[in-house]
PDB file of N, CA and C in Angstrom:
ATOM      1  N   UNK A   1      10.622 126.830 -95.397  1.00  0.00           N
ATOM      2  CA  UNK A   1      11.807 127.638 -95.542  1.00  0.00           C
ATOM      3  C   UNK A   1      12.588 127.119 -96.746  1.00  0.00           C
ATOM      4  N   UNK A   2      12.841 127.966 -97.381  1.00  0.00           N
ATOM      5  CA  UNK A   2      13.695 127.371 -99.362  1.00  0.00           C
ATOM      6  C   UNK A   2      15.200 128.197 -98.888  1.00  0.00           C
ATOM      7  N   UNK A   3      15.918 127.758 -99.208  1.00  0.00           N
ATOM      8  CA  UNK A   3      17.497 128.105 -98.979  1.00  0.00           C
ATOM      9  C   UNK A   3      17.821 127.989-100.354  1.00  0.00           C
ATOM     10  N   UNK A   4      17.911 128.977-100.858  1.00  0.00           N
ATOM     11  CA  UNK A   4      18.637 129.378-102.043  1.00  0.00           C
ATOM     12  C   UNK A   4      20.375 128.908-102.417  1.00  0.00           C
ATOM     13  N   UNK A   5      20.848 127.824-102.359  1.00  0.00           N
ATOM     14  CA  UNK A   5      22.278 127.274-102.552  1.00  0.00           C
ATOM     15  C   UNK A   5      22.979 127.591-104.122  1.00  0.00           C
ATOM     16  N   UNK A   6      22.094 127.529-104.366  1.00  0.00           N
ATOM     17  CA  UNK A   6      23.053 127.438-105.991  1.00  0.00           C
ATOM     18  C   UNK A   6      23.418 128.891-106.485  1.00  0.00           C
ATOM     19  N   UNK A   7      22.782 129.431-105.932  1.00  0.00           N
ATOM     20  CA  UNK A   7      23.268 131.077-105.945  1.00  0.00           C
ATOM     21  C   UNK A   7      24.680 131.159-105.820  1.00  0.00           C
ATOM     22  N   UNK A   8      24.482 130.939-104.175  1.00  0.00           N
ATOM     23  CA  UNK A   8      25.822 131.460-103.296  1.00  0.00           C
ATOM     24  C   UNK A   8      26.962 130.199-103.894  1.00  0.00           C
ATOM     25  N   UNK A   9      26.210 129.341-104.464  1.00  0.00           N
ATOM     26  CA  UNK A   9      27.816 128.081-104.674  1.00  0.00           C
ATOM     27  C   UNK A   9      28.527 128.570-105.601  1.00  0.00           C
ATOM     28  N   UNK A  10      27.732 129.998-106.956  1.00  0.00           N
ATOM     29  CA  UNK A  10      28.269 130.150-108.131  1.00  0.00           C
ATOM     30  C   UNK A  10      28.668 131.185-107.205  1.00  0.00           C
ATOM     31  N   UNK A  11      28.804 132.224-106.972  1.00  0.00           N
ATOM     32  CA  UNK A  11      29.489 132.901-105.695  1.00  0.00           C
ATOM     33  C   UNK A  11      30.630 132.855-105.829  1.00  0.00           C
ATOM     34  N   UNK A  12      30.393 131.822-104.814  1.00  0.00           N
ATOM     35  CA  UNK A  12      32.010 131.762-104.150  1.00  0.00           C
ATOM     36  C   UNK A  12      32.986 130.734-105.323  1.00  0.00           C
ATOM     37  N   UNK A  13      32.367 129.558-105.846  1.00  0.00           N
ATOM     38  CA  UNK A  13      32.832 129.444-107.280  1.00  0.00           C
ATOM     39  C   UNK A  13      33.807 130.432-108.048  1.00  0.00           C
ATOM     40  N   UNK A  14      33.381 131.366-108.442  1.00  0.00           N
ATOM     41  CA  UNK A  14      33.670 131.962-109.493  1.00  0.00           C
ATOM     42  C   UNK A  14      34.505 132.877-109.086  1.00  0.00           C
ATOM     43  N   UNK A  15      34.902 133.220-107.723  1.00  0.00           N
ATOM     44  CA  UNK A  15      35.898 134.173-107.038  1.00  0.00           C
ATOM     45  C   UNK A  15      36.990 133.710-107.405  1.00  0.00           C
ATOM     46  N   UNK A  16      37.803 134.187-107.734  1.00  0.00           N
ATOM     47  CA  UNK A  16      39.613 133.774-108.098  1.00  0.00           C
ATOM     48  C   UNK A  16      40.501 134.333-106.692  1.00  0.00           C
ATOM     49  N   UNK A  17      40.230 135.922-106.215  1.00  0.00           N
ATOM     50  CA  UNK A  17      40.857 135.910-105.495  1.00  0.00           C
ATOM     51  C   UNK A  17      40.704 135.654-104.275  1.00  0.00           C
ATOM     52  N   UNK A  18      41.804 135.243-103.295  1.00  0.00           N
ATOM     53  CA  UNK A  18      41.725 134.751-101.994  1.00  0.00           C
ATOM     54  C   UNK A  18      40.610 135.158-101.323  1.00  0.00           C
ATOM     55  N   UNK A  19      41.061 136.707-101.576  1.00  0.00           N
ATOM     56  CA  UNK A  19      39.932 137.399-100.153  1.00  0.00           C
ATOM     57  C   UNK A  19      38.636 137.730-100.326  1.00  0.00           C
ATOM     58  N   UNK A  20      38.528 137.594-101.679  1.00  0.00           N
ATOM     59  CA  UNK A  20      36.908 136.951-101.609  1.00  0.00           C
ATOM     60  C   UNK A  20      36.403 135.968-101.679  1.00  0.00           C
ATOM     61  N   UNK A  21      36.805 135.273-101.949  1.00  0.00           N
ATOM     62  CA  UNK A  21      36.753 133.573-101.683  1.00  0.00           C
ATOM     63  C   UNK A  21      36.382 133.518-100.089  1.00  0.00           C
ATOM     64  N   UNK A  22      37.242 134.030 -99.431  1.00  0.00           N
ATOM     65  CA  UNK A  22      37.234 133.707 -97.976  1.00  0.00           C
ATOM     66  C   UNK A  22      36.180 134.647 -97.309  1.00  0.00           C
ATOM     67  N   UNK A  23      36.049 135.682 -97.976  1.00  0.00           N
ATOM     68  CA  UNK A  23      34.401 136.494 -97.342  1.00  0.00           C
ATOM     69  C   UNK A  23      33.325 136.123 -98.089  1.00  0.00           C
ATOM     70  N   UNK A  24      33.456 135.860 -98.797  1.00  0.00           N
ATOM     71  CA  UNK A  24      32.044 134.837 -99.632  1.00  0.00           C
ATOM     72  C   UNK A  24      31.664 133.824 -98.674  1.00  0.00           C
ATOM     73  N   UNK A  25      33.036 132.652 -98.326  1.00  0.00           N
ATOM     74  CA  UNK A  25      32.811 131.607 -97.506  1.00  0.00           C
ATOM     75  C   UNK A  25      32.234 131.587 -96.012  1.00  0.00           C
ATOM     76  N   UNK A  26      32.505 133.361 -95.683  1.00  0.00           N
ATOM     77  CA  UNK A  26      32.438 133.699 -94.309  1.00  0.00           C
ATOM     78  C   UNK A  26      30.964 134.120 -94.108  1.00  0.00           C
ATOM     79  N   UNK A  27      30.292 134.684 -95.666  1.00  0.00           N
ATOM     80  CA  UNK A  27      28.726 134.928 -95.819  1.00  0.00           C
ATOM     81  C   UNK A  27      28.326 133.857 -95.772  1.00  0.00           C
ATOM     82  N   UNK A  28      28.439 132.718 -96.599  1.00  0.00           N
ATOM     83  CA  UNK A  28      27.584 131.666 -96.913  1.00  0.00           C
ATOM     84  C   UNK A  28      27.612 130.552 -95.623  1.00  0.00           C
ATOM     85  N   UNK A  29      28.568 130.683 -94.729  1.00  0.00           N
ATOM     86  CA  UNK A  29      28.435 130.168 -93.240  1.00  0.00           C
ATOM     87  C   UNK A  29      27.777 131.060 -92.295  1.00  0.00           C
ATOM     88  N   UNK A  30      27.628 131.881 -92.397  1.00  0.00           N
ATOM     89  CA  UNK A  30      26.614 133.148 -91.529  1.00  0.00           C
ATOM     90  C   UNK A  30      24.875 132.535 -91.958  1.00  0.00           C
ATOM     91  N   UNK A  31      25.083 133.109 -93.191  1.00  0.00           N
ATOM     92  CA  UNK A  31      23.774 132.267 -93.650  1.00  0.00           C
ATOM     93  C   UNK A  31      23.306 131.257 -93.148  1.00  0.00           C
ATOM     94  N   UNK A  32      23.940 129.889 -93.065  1.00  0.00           N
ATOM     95  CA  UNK A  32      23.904 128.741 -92.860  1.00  0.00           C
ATOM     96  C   UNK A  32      23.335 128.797 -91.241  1.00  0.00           C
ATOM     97  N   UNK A  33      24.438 129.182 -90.865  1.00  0.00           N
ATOM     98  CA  UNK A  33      23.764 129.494 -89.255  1.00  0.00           C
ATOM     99  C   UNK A  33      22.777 130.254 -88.715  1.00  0.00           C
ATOM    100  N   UNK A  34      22.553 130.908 -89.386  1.00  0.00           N
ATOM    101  CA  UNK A  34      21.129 131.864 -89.239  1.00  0.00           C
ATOM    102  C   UNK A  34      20.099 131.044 -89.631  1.00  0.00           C
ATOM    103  N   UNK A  35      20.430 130.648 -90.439  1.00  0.00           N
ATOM    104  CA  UNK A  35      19.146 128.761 -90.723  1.00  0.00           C
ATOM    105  C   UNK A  35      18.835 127.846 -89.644  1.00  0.00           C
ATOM    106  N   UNK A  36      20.019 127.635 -89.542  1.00  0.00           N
ATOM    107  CA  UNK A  36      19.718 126.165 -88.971  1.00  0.00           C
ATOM    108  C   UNK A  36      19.597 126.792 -87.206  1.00  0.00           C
ATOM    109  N   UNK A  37      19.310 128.358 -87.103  1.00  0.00           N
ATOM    110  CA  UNK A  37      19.252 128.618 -85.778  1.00  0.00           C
ATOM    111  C   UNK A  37      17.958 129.007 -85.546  1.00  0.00           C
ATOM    112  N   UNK A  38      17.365 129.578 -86.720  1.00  0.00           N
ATOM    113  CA  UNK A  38      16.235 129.671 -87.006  1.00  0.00           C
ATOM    114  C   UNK A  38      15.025 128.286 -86.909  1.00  0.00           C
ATOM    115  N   UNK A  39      15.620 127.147 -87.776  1.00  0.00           N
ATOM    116  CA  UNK A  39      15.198 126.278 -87.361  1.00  0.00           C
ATOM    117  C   UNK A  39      14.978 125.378 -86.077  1.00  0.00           C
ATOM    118  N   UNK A  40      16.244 125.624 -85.470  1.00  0.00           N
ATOM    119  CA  UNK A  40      16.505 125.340 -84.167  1.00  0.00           C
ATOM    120  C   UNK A  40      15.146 126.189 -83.182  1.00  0.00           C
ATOM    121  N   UNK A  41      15.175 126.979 -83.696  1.00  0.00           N
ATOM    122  CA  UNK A  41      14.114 128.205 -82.619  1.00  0.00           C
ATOM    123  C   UNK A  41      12.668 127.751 -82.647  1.00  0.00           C
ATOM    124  N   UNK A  42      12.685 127.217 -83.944  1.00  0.00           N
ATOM    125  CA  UNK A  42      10.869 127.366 -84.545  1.00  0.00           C
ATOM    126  C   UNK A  42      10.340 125.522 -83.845  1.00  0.00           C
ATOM    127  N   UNK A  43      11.782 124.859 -83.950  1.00  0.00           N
ATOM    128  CA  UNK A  43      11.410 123.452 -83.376  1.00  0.00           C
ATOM    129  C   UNK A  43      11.139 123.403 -81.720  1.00  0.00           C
ATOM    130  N   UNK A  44      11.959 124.335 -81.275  1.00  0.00           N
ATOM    131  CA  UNK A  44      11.884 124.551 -79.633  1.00  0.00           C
ATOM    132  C   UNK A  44      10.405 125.183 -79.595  1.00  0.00           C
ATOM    133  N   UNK A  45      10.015 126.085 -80.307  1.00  0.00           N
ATOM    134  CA  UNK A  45       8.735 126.858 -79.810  1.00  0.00           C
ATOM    135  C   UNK A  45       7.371 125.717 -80.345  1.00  0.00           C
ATOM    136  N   UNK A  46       7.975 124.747 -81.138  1.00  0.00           N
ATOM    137  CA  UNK A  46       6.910 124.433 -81.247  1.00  0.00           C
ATOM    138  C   UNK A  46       6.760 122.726 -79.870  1.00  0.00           C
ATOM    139  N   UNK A  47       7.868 122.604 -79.200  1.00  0.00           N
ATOM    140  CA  UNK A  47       7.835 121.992 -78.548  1.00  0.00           C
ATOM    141  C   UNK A  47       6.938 122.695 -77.229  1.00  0.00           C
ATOM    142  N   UNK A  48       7.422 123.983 -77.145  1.00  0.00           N
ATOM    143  CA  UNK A  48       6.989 124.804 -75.919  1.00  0.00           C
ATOM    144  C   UNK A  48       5.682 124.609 -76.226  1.00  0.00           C
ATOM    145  N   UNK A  49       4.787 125.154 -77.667  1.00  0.00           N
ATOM    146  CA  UNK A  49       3.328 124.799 -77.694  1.00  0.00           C
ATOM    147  C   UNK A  49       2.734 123.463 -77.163  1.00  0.00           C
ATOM    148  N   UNK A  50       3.300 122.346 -77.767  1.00  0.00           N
ATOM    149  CA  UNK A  50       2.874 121.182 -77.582  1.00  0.00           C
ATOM    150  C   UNK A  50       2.768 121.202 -76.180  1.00  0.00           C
ATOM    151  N   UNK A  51       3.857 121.617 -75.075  1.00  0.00           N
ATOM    152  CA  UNK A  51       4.132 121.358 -73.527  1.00  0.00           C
ATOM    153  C   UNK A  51       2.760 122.245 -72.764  1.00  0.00           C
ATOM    154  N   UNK A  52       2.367 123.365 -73.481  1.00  0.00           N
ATOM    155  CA  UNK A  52       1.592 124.424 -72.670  1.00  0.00           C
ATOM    156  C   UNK A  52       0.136 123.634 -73.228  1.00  0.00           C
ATOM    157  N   UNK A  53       0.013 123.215 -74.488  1.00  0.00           N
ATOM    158  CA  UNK A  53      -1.253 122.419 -74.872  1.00  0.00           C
ATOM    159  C   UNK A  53      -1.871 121.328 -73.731  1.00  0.00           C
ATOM    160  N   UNK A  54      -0.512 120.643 -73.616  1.00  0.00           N
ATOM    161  CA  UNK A  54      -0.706 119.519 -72.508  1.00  0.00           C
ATOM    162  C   UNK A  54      -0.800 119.184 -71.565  1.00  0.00           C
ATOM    163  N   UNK A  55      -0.165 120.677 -70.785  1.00  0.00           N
ATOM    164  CA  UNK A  55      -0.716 121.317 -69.393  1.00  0.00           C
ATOM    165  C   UNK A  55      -2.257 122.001 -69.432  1.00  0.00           C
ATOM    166  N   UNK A  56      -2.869 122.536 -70.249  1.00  0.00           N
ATOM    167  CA  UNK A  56      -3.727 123.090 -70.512  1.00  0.00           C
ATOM    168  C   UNK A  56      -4.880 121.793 -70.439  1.00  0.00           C
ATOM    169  N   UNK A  57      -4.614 120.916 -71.153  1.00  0.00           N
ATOM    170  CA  UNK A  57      -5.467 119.319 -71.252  1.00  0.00           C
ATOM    171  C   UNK A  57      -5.533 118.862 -69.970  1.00  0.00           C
ATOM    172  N   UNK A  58      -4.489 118.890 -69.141  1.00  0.00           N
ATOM    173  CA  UNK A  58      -4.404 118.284 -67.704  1.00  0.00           C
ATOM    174  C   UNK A  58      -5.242 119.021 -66.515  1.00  0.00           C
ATOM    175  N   UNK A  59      -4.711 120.561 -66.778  1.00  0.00           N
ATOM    176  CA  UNK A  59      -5.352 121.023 -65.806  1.00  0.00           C
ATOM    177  C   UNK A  59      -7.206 121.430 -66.179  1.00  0.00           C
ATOM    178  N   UNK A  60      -7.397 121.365 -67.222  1.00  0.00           N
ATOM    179  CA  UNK A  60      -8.790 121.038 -67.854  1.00  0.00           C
ATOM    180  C   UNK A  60      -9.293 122.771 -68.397  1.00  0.00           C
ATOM    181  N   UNK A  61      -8.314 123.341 -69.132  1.00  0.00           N
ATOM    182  CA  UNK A  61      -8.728 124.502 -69.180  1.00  0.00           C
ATOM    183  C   UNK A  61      -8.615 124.714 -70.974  1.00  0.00           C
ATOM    184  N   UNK A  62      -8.941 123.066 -71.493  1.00  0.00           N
ATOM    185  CA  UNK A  62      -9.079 122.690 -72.666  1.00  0.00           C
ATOM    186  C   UNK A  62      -9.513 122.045 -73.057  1.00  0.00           C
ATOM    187  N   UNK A  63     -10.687 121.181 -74.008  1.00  0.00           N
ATOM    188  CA  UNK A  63     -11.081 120.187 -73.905  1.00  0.00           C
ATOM    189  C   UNK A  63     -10.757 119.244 -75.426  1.00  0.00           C
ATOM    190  N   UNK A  64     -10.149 120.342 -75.872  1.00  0.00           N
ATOM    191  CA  UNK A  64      -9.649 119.520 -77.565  1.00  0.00           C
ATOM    192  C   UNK A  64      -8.444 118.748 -77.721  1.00  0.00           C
ATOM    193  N   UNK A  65      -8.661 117.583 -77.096  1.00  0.00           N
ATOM    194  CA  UNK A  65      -7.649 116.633 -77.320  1.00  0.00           C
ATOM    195  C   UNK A  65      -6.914 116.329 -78.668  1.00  0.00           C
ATOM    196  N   UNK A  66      -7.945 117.068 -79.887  1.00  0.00           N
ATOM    197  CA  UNK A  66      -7.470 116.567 -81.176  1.00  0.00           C
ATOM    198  C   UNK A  66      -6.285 117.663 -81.311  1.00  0.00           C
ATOM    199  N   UNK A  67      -6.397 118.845 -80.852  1.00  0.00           N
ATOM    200  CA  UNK A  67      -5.392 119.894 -80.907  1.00  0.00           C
ATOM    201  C   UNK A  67      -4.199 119.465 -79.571  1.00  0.00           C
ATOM    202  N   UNK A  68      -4.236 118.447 -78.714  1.00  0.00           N
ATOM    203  CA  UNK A  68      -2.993 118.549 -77.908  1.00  0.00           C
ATOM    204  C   UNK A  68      -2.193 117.470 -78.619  1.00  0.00           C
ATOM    205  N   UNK A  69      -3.307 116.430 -79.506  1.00  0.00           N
ATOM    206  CA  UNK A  69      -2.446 114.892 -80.433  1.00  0.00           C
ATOM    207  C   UNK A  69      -1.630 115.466 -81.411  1.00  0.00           C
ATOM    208  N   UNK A  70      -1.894 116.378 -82.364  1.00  0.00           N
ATOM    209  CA  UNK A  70      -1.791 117.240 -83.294  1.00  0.00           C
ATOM    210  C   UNK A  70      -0.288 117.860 -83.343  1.00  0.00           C
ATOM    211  N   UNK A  71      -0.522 118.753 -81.814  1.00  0.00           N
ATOM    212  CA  UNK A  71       0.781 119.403 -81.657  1.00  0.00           C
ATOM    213  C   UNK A  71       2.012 118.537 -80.768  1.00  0.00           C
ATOM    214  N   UNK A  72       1.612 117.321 -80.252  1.00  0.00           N
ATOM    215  CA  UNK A  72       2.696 116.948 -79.881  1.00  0.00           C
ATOM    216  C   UNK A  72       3.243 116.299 -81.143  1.00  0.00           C
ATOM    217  N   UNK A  73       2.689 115.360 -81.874  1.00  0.00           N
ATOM    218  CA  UNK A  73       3.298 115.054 -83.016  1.00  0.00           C
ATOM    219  C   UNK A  73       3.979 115.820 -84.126  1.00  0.00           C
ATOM    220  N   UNK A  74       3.243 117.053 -84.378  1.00  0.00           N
ATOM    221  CA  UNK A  74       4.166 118.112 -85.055  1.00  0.00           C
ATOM    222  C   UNK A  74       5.755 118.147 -84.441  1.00  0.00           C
ATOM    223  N   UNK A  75       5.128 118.967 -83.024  1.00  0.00           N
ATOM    224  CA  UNK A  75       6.541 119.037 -82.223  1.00  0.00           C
ATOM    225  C   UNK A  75       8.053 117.412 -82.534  1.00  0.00           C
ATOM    226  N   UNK A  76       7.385 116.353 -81.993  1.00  0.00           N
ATOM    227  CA  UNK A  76       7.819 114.996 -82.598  1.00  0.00           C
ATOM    228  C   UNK A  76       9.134 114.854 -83.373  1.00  0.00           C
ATOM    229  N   UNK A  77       7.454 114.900 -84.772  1.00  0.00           N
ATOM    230  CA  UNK A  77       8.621 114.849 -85.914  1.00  0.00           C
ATOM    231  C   UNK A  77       9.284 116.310 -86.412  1.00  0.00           C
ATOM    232  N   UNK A  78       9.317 116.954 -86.100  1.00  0.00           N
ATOM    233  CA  UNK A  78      10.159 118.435 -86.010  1.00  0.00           C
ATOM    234  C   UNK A  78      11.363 117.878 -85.706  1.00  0.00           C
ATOM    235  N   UNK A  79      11.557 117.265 -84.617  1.00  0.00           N
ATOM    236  CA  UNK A  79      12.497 117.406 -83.433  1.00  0.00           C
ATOM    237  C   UNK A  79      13.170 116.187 -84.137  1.00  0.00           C
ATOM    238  N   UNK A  80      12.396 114.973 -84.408  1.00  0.00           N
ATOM    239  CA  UNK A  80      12.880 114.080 -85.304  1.00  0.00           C
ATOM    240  C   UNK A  80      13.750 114.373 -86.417  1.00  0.00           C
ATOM    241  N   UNK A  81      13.201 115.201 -87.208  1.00  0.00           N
ATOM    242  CA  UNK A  81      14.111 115.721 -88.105  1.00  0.00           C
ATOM    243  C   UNK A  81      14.951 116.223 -87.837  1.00  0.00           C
ATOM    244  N   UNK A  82      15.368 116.892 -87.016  1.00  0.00           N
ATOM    245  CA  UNK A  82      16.216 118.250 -86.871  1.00  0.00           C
ATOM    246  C   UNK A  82      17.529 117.269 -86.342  1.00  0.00           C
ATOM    247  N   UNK A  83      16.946 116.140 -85.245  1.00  0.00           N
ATOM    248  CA  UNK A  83      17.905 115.370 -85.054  1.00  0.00           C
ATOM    249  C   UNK A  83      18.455 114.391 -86.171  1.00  0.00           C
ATOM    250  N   UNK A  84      18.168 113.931 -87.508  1.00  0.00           N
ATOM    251  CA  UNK A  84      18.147 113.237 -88.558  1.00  0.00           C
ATOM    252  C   UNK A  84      19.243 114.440 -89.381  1.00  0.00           C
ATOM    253  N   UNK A  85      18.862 115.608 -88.846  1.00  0.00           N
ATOM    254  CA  UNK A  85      19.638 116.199 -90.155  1.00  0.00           C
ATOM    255  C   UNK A  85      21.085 116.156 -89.354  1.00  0.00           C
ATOM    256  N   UNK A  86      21.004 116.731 -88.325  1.00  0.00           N
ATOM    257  CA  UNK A  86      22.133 116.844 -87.666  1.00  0.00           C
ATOM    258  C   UNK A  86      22.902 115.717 -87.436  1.00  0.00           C
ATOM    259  N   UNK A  87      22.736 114.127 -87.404  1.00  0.00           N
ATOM    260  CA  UNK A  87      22.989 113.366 -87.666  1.00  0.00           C
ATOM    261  C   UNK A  87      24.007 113.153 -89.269  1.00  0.00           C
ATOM    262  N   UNK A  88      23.629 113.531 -90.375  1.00  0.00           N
ATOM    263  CA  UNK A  88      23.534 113.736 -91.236  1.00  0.00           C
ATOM    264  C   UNK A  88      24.742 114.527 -91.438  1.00  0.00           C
ATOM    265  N   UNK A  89      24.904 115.945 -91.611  1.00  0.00           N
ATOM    266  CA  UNK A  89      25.791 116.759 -90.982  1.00  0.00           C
ATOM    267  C   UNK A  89      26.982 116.108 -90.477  1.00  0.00           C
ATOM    268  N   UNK A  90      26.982 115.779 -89.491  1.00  0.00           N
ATOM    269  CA  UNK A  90      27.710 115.099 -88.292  1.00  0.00           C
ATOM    270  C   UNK A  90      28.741 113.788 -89.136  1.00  0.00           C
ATOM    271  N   UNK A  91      27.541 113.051 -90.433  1.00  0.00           N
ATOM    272  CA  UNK A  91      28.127 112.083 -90.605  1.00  0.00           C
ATOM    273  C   UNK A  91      28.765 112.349 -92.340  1.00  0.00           C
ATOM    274  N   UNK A  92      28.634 113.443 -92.661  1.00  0.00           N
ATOM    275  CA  UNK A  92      29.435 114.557 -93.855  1.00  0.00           C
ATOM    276  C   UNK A  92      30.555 114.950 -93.131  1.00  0.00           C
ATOM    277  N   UNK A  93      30.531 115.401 -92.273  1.00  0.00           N
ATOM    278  CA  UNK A  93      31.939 116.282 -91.470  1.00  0.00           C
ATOM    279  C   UNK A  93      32.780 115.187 -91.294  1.00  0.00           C
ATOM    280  N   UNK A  94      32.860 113.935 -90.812  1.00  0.00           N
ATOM    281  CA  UNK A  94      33.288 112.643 -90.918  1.00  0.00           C
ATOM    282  C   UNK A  94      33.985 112.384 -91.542  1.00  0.00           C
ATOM    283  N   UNK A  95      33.395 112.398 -92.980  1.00  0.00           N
ATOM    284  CA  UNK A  95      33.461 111.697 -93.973  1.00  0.00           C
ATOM    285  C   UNK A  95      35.001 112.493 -95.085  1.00  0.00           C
ATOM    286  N   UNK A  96      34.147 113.647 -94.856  1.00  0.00           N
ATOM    287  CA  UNK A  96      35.241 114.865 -94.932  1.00  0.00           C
ATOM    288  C   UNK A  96      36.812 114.767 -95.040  1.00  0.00           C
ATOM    289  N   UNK A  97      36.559 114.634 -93.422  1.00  0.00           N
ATOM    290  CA  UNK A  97      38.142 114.331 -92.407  1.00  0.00           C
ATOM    291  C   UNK A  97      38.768 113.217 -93.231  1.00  0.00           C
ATOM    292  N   UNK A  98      38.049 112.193 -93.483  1.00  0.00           N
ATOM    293  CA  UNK A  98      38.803 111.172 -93.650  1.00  0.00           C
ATOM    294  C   UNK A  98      39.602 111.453 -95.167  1.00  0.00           C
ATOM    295  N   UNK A  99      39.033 112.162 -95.822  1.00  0.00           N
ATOM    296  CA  UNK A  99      39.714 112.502 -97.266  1.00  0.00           C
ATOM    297  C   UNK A  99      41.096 112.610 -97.229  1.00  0.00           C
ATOM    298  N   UNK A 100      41.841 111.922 -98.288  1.00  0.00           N
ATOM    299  CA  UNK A 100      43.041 112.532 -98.346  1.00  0.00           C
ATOM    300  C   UNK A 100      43.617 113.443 -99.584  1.00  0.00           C
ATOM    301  N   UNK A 101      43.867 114.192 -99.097  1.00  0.00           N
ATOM    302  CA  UNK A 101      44.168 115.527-100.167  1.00  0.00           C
ATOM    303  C   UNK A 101      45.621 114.858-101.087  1.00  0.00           C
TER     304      UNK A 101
END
């Protein structure tokens, strides 16, 4: 997934007046969330694969162990990341606050 930023930064950049400034800002957070919900979705489903792989291994109605190692580790570091970014995030918003104007 490529997220196009430098677009939308000259965007809202280059707006002078208020009220587009503030619906620019209101697109480029829509966006944002449609991402990272998207991402959110694709990490859960790929957890759900890994979970149905591994029931499938157990109850023996699979015999490719290299495909249940495979997808739990995908799933893993997915989930790894997603928690790393949000971390991340979390520790920008922080950092933020503390500014003094």
């Amino acid at each position: 997934m490529i997220i196009n930023t430098d677009n939308q930064i000259n965007n809202i950049s280059f707006q002078l007046n208020g009220k587009a400034r503030e619906t620019e800002n209101g697109k480029v957070f829509k966006e944002f969330y449609n991402a990272a919900l998207d991402v959110l979705n694709e990490v859960n489903v790929q957890q759900i694969q890994a979970d149905r792989l591994q029931i499938d291994f157990a109850t023996g109605r699979t015999n490719n162990m290299l495909a249940v190692i495979m997808a739990q580790e995908q799933a893993a570091t997915s989930l790894n990341f997603t928690v790393q970014v949000t971390n991340k995030l979390i520790e920008s918003y922080r950092e933020i606050i503390r500014l003094q104007v």
